[in-house]
N, C-alpha and C. Protein backbone atom coordinates (compact mmCIF):
# COMPACT_ATOMS: atom_id res chain seq x y z
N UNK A 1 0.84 -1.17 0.00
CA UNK A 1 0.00 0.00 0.00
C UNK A 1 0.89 1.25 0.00
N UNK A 2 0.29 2.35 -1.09
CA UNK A 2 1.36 3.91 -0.86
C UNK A 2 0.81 4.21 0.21
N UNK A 3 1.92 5.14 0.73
CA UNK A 3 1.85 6.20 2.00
C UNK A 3 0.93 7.19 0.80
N UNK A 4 -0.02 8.10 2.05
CA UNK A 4 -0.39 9.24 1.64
C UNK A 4 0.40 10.30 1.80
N UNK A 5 1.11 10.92 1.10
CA UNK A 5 2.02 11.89 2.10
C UNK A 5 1.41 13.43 1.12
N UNK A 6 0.30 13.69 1.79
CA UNK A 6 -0.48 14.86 0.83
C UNK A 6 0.00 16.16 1.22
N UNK A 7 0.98 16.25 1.98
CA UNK A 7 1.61 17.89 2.42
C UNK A 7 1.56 18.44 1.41
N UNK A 8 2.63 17.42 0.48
CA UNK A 8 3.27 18.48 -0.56
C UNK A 8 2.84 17.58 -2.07
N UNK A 9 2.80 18.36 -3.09
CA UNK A 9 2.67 17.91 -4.47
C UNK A 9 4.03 17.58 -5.17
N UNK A 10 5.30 17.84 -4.55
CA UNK A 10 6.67 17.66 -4.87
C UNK A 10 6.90 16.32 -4.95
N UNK A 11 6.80 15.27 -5.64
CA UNK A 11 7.83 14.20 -5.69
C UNK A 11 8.81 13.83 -4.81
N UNK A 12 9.81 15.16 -4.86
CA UNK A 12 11.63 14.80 -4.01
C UNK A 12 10.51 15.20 -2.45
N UNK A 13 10.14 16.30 -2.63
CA UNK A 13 9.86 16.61 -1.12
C UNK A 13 8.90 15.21 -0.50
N UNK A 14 7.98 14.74 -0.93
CA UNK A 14 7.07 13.63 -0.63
C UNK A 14 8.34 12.24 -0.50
N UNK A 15 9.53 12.33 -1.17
CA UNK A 15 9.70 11.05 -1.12
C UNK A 15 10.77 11.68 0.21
N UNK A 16 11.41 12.22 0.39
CA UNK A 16 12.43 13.04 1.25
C UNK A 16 11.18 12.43 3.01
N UNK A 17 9.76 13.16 3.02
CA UNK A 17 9.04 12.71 4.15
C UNK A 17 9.09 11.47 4.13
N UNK A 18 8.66 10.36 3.42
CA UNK A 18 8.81 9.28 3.47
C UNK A 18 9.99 8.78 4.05
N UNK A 19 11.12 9.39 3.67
CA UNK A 19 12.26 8.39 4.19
C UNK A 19 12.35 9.15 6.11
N UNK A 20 11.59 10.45 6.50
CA UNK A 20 11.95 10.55 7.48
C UNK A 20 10.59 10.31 8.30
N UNK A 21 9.82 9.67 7.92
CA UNK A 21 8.65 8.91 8.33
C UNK A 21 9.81 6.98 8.64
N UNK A 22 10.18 6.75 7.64
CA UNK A 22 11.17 5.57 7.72
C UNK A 22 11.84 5.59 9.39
N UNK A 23 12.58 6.66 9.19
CA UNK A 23 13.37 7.03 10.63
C UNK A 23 12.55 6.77 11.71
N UNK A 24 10.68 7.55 12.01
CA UNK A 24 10.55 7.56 12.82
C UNK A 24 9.88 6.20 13.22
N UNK A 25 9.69 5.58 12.27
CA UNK A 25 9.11 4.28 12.16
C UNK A 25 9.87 3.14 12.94
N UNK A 26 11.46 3.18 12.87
CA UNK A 26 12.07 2.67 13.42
C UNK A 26 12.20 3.38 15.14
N UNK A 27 11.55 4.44 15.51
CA UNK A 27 11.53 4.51 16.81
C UNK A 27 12.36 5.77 17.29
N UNK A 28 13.22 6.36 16.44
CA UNK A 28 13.75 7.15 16.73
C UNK A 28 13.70 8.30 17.39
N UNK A 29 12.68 8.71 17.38
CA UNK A 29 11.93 9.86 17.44
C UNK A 29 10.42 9.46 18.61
N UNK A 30 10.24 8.44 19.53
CA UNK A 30 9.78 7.99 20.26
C UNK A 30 8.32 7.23 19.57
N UNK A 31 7.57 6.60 20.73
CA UNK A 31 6.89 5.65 20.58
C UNK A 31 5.15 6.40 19.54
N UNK A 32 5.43 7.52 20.16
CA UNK A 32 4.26 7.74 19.25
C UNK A 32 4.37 8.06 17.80
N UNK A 33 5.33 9.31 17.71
CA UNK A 33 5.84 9.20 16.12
C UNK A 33 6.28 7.98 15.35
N UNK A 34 6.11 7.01 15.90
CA UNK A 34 6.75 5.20 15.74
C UNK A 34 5.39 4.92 15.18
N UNK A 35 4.60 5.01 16.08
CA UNK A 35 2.96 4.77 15.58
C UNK A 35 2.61 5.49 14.45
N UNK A 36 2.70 7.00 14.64
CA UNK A 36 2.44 7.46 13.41
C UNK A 36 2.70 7.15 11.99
N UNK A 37 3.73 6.87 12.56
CA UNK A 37 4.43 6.74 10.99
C UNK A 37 4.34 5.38 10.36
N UNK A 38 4.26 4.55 11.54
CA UNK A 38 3.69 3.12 10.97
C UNK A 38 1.99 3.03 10.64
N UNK A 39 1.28 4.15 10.68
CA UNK A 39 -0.30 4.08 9.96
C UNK A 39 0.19 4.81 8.54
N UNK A 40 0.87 6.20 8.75
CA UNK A 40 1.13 6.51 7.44
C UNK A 40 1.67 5.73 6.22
N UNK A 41 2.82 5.32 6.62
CA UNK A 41 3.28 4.30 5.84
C UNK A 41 2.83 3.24 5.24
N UNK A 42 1.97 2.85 6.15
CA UNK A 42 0.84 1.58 5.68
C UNK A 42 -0.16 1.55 4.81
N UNK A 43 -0.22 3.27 4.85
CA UNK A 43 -1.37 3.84 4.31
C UNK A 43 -2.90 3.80 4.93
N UNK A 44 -2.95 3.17 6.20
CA UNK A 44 -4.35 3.17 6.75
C UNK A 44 -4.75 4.80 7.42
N UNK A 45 -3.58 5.88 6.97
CA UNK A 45 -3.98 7.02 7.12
C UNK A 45 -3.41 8.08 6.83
N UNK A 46 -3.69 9.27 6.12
CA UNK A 46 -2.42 10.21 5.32
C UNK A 46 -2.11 10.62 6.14
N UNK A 47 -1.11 11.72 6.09
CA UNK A 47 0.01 12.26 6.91
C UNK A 47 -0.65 13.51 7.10
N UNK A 48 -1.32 14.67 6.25
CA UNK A 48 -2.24 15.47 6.90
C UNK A 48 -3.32 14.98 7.79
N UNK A 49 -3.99 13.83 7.90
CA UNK A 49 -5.50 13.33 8.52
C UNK A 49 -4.41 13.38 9.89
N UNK A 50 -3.22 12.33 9.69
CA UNK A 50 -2.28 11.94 10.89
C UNK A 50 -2.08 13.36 11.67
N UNK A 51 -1.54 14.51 11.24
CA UNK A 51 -1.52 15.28 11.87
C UNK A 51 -2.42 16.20 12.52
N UNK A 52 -3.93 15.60 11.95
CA UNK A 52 -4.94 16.01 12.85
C UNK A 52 -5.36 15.47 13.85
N UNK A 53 -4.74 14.11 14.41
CA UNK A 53 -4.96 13.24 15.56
C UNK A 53 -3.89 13.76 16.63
N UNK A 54 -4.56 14.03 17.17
CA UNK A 54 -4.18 15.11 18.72
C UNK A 54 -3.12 14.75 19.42
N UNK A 55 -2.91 13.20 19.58
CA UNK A 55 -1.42 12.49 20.42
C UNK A 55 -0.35 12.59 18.82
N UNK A 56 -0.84 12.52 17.84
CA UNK A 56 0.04 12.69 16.98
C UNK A 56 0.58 14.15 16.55
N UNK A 57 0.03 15.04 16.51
CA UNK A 57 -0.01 16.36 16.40
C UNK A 57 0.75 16.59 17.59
N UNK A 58 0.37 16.65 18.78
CA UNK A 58 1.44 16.84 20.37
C UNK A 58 2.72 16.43 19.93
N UNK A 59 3.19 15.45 19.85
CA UNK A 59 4.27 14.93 19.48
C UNK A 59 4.97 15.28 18.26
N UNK A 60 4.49 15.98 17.16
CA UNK A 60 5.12 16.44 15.98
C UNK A 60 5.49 17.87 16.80
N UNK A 61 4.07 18.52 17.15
CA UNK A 61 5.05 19.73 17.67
C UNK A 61 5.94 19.68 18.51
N UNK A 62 6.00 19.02 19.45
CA UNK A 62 7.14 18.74 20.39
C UNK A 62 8.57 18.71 19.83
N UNK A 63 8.66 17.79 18.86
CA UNK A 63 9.47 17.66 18.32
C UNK A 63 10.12 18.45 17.40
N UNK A 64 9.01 19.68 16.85
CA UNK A 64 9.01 20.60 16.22
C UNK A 64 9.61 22.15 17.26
N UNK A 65 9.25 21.93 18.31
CA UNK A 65 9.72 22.52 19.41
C UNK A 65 11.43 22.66 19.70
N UNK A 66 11.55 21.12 20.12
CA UNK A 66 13.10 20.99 20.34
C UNK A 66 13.96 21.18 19.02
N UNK A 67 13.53 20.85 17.72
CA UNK A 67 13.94 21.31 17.07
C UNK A 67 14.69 22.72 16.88
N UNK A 68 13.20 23.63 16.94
CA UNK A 68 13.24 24.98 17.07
C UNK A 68 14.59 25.25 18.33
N UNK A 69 14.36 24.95 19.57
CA UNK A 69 15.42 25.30 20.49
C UNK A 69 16.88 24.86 20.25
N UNK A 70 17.09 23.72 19.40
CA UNK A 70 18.68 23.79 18.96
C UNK A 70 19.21 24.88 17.95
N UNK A 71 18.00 24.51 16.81
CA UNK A 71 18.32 25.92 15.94
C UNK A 71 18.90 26.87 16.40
N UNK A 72 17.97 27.24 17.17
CA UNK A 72 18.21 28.74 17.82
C UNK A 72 19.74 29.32 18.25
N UNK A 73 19.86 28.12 19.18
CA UNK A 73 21.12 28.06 19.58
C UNK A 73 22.22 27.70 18.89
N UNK A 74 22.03 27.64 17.96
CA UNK A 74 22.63 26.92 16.97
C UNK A 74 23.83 28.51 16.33
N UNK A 75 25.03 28.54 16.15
CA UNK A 75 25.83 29.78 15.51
C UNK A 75 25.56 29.46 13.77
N UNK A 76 25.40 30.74 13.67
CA UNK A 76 24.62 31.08 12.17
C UNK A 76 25.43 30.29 11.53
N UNK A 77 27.00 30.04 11.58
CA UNK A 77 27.96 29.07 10.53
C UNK A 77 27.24 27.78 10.45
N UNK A 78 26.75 27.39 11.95
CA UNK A 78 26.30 25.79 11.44
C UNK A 78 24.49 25.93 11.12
N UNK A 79 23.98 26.98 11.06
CA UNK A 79 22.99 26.59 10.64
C UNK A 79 23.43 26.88 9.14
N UNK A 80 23.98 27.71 8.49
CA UNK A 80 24.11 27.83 7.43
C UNK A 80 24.23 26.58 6.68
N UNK A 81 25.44 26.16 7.16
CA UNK A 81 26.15 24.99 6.68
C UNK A 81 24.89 23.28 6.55
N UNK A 82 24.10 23.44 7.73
CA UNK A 82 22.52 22.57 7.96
C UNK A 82 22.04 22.81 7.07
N UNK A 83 21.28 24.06 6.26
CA UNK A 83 20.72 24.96 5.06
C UNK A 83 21.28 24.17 4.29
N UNK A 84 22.83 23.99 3.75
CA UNK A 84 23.62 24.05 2.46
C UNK A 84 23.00 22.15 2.06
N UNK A 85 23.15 21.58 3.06
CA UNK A 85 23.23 20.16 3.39
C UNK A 85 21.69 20.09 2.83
N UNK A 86 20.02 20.20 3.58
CA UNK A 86 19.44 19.92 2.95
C UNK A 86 19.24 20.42 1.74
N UNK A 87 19.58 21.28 0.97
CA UNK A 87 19.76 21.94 -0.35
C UNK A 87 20.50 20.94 -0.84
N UNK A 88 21.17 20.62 -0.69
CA UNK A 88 21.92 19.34 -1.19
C UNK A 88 21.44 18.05 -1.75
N UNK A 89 20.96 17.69 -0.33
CA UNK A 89 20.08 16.12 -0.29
C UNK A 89 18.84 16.72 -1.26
N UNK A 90 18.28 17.69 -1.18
CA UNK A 90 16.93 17.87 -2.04
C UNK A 90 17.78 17.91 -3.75
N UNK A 91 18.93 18.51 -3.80
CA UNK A 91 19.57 18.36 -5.18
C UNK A 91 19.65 16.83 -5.62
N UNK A 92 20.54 16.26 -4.87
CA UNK A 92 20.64 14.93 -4.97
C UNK A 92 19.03 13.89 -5.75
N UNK A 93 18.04 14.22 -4.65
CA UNK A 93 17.30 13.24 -4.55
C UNK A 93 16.38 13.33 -6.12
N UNK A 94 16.78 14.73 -6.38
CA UNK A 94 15.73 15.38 -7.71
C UNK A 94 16.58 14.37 -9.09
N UNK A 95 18.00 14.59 -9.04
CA UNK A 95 18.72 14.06 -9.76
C UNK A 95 18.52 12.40 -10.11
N UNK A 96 18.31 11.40 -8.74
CA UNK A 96 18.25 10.20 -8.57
C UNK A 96 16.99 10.06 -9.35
N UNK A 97 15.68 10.63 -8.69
CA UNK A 97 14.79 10.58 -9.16
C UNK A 97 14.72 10.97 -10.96
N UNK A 98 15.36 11.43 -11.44
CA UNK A 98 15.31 11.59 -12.97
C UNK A 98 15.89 10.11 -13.21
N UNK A 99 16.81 9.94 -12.98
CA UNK A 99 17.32 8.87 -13.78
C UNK A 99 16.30 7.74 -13.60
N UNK A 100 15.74 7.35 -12.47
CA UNK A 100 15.02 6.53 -11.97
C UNK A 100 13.67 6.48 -13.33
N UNK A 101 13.00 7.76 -13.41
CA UNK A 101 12.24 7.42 -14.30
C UNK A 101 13.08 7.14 -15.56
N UNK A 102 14.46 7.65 -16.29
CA UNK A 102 14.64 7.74 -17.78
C UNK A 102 15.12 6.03 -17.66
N UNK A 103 14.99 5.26 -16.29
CA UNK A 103 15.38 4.05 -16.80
C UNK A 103 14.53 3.10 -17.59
């Protein structure tokens, strides 16, 4: 079954969530984003509906939270350098993805 991943209409960006839906699937990111991401993935529920379920939503922002507080703290060189990196991986993944279809 596809994941719904209806955020975005982007390809790289949709497949980019997917792989960090992957991550949280394996637990990384604790037991509920584990859950989440194992309905999304399964497809028994998209990733916008998912983020309207309230223990799932708590936990994205949370995480969206601590996020925010390293940033912050974070010296403009290494966020820059964070910036350059996903600019990167989103270059990369656009590239893979071409060849993938011209095969």
């Amino acid at each position: 079954m596809r994941a719904d991943l209806d955020l975005t209409d982007d390809p790289v960006q949709q497949r980019l969530l997917r792989k960090a839906l992957e991550v949280f699937q394996e637990g990384a990111r604790g037991p509920v984003l584990q859950e989440m991401a194992r309905e999304v993935l399964s497809g028994r529920v998209g990733l916008r509906a998912a983020t309207e379920i309230p223990a799932y939503a708590e936990a994205v922002i949370d995480q969206g939270a601590d996020f925010r507080r390293r940033w912050e703290s974070m010296p403009d060189t290494e966020r820059e350098a964070l910036a350059r990196e996903g600019e990167r991986q989103v270059a990369e993944e656009r590239v893979r993805m071409r060849r993938e279809s011209q095969s």
